[in-house]
PDB file of N, CA and C in Angstrom:
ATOM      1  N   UNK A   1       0.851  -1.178   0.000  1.00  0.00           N
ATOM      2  CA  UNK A   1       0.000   0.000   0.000  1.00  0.00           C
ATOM      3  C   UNK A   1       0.880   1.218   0.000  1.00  0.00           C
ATOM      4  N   UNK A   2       0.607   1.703  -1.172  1.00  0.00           N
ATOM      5  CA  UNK A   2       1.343   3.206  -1.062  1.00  0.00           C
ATOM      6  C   UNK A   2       0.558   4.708  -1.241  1.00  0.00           C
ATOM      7  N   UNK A   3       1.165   6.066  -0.367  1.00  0.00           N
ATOM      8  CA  UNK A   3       0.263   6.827  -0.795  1.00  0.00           C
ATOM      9  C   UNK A   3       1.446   7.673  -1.530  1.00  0.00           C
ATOM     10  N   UNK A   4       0.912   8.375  -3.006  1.00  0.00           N
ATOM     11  CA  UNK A   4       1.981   9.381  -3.154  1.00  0.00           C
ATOM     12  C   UNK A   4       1.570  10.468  -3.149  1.00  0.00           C
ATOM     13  N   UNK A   5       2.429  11.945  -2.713  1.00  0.00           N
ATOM     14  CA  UNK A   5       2.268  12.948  -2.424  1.00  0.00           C
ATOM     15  C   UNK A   5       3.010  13.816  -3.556  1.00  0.00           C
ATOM     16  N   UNK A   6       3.069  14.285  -5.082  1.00  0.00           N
ATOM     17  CA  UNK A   6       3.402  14.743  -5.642  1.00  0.00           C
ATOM     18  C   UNK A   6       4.688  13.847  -5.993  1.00  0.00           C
ATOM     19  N   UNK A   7       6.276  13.835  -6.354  1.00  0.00           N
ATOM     20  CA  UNK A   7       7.174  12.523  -6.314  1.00  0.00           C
ATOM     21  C   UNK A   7       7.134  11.862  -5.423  1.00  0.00           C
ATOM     22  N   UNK A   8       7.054  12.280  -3.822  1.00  0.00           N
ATOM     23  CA  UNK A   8       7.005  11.561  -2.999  1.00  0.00           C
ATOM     24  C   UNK A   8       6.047  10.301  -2.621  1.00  0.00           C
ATOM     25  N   UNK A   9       6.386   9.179  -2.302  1.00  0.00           N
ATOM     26  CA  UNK A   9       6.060   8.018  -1.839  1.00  0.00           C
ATOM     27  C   UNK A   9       5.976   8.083  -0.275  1.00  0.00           C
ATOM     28  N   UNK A  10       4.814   7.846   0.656  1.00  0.00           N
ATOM     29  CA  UNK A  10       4.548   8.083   1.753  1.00  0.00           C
ATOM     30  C   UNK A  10       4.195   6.527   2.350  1.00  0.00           C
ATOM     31  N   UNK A  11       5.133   6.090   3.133  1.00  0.00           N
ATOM     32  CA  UNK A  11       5.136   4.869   3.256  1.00  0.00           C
ATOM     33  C   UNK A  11       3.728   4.240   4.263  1.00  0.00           C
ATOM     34  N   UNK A  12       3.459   2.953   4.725  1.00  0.00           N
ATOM     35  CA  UNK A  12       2.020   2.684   5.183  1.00  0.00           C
ATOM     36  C   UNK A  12       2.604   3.207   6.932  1.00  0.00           C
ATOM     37  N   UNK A  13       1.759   3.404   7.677  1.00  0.00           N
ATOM     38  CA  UNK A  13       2.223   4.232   8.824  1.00  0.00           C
ATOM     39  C   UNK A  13       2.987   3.346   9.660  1.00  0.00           C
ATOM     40  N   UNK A  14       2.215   1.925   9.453  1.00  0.00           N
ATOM     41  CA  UNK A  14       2.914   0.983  10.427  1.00  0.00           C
ATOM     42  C   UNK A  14       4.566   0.522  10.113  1.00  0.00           C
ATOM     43  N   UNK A  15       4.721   1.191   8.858  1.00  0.00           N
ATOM     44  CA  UNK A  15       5.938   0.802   9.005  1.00  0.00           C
ATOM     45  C   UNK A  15       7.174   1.746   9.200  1.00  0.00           C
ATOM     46  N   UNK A  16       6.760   2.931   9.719  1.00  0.00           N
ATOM     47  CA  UNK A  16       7.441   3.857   9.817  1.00  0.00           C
ATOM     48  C   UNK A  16       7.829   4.297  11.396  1.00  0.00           C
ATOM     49  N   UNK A  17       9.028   4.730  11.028  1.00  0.00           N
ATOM     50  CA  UNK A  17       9.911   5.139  12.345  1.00  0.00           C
ATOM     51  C   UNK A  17       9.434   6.615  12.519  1.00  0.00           C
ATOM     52  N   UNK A  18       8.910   7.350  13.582  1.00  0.00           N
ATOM     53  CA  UNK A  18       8.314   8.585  13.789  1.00  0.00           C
ATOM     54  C   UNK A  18       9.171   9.831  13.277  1.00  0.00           C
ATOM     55  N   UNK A  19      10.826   9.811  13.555  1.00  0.00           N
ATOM     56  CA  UNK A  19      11.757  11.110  13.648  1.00  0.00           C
ATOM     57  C   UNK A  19      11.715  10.865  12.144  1.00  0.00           C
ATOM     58  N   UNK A  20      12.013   9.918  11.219  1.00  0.00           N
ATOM     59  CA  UNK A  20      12.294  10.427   9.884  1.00  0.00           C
ATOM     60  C   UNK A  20      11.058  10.720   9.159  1.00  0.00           C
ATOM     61  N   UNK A  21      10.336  10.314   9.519  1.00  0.00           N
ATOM     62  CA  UNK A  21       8.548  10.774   8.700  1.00  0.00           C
ATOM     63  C   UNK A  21       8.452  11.785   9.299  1.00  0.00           C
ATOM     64  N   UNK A  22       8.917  12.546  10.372  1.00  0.00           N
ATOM     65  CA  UNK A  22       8.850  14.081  10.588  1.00  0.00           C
ATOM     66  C   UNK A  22       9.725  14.631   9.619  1.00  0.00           C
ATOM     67  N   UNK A  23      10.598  14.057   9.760  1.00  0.00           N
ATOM     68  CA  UNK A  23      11.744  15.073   8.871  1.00  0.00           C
ATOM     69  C   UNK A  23      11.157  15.079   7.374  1.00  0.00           C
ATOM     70  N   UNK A  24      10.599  13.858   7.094  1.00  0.00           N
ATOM     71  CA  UNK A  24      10.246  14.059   5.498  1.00  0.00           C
ATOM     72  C   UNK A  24       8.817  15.018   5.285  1.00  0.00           C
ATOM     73  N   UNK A  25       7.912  14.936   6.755  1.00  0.00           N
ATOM     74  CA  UNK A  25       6.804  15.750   6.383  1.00  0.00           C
ATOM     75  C   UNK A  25       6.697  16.374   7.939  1.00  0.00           C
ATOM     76  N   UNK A  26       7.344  17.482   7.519  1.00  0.00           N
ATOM     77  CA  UNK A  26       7.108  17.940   9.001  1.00  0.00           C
ATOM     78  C   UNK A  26       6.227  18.710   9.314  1.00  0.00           C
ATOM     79  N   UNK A  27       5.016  19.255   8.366  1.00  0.00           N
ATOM     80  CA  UNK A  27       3.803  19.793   8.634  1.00  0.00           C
ATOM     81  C   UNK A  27       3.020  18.999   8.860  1.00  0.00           C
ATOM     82  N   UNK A  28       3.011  18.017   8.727  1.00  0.00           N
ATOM     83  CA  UNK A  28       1.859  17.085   8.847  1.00  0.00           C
ATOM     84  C   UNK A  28       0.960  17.317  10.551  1.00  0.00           C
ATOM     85  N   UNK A  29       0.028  17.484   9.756  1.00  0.00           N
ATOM     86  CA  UNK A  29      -1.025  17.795  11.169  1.00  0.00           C
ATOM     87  C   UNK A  29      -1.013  16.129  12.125  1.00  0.00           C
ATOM     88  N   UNK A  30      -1.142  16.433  13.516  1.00  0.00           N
ATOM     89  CA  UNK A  30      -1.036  15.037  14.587  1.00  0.00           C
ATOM     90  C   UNK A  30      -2.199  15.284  15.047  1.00  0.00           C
ATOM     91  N   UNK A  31      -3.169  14.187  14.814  1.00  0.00           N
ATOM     92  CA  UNK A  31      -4.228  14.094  15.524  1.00  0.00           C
ATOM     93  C   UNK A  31      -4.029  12.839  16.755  1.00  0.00           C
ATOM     94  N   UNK A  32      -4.770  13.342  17.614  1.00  0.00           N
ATOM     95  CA  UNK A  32      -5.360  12.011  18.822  1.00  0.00           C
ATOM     96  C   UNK A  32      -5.927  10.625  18.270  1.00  0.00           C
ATOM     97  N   UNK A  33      -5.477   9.855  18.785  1.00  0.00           N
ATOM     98  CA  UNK A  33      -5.911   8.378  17.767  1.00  0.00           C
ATOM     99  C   UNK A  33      -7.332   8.333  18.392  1.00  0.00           C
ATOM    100  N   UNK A  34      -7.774   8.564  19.102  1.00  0.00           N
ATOM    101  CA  UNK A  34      -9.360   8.698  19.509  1.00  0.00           C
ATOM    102  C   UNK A  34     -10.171   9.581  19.006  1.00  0.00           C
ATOM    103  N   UNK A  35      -9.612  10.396  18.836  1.00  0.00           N
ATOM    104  CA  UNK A  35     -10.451  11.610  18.041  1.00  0.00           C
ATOM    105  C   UNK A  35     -10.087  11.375  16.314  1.00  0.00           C
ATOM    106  N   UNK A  36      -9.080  10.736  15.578  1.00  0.00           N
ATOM    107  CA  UNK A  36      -9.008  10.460  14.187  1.00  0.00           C
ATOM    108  C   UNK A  36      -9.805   9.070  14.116  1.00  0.00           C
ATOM    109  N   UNK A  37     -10.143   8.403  14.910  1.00  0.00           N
ATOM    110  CA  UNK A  37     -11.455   7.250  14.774  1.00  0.00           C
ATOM    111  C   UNK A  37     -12.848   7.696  14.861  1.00  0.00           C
ATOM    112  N   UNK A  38     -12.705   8.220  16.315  1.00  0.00           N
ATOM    113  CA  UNK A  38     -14.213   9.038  15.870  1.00  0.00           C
ATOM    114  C   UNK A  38     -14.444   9.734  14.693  1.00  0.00           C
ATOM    115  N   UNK A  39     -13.144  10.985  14.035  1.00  0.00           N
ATOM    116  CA  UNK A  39     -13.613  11.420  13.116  1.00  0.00           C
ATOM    117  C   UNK A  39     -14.415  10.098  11.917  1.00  0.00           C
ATOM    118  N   UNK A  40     -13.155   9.302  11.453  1.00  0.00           N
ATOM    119  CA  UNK A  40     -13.726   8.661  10.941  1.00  0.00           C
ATOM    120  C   UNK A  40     -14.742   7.549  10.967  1.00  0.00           C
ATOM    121  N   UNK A  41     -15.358   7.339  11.896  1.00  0.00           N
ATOM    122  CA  UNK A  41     -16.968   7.066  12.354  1.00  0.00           C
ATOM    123  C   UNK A  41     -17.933   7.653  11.778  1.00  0.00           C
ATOM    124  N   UNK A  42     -17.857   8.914  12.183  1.00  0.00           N
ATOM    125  CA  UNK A  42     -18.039   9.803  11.756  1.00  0.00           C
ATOM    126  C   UNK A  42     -18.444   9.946  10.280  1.00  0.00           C
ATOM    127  N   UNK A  43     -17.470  10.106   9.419  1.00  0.00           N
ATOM    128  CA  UNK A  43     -17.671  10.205   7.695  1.00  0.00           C
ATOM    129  C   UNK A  43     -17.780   9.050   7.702  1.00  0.00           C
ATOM    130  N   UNK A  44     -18.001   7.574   7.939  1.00  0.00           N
ATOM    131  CA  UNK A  44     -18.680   6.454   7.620  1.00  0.00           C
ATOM    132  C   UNK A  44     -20.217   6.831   7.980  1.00  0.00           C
ATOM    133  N   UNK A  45     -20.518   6.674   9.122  1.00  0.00           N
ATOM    134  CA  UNK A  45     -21.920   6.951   9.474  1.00  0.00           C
ATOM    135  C   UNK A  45     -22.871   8.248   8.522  1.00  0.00           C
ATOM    136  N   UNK A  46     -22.025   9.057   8.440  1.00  0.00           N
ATOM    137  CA  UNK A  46     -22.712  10.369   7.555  1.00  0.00           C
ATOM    138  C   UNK A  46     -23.266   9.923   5.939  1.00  0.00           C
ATOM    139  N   UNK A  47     -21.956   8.389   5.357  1.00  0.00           N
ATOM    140  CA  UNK A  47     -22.232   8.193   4.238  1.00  0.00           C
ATOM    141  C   UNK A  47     -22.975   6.990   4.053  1.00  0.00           C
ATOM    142  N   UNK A  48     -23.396   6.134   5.071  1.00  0.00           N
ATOM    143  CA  UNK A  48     -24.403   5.671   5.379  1.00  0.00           C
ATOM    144  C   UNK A  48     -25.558   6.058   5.203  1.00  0.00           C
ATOM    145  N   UNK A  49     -25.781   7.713   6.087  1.00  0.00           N
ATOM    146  CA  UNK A  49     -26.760   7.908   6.044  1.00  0.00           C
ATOM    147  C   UNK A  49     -27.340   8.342   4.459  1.00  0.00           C
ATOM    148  N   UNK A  50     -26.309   8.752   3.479  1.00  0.00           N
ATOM    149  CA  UNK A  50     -26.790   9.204   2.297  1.00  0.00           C
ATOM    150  C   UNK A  50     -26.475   8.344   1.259  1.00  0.00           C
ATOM    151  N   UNK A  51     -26.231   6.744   1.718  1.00  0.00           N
ATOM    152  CA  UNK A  51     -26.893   6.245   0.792  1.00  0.00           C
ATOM    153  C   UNK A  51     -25.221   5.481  -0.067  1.00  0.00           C
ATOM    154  N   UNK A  52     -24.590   6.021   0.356  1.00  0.00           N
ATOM    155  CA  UNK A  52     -23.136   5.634  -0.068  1.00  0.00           C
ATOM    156  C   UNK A  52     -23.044   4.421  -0.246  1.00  0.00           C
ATOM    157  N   UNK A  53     -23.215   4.535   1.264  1.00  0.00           N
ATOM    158  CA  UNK A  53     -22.446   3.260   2.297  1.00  0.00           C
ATOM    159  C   UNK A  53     -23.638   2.294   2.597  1.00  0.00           C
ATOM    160  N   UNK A  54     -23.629   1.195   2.436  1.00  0.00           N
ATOM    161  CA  UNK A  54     -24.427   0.289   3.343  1.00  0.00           C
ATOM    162  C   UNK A  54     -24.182   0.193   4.192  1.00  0.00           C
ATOM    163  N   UNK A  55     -25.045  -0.331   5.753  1.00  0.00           N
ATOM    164  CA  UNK A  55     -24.436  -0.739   7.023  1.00  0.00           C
ATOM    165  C   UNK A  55     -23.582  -2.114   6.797  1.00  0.00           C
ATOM    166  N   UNK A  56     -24.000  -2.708   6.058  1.00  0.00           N
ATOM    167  CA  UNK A  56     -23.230  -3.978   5.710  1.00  0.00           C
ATOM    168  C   UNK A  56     -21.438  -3.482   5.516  1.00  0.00           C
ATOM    169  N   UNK A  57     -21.451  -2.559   4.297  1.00  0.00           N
ATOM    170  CA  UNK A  57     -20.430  -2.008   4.100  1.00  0.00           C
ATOM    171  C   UNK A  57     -19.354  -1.902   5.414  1.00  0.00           C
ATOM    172  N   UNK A  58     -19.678  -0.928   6.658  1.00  0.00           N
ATOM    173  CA  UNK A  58     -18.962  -0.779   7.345  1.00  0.00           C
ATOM    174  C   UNK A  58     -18.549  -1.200   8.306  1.00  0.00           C
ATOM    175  N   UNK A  59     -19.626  -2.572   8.765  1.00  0.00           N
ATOM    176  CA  UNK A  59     -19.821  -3.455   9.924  1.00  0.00           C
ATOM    177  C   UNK A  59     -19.038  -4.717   9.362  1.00  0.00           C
ATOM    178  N   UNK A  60     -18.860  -5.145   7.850  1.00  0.00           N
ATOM    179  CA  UNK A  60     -18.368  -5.899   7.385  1.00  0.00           C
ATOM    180  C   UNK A  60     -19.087  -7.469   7.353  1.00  0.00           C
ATOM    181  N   UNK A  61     -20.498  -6.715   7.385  1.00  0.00           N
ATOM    182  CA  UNK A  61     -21.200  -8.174   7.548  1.00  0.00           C
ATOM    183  C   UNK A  61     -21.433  -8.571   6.159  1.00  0.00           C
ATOM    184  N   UNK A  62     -21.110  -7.911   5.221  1.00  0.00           N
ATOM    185  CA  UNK A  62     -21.072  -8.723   3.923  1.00  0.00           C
ATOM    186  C   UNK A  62     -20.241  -9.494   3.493  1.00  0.00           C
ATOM    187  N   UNK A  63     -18.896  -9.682   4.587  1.00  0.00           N
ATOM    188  CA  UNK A  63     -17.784  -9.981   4.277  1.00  0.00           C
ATOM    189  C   UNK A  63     -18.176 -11.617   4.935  1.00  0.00           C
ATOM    190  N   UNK A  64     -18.952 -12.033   5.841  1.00  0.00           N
ATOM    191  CA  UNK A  64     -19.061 -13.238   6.263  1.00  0.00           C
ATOM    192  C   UNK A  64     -19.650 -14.140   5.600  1.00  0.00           C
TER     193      UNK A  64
END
């Protein structure tokens, strides 16, 4: 899984060491890992509600 950011290649988070992913992006906004889940609860549930998303979709009960 890769994300790219203009040339840059932004590696998957888990595999990254914190001081050099600062150094390579050192604006990067730090959110609270409780509050970047809720957010994204959040924009799941919202796209649920409009139709996006199934509940299946996000509960993963289609996956069983």
């Amino acid at each position: 899984f890769q994300i790219s950011i203009g040339d840059q290649t932004v590696p998957f988070i888990c595999d990254l060491e914190y001081e050099p992913f600062l150094e390579a992006f050192p604006d990067v906004p730090q959110t609270d890992l409780q509050l970047a889940i809720r957010r994204s609860l959040e924009v799941f549930c919202d796209q649920v509600q409009r139709g996006w998303l199934t509940a299946s979709d996000v509960t993963g009960e289609s996956l069983r």
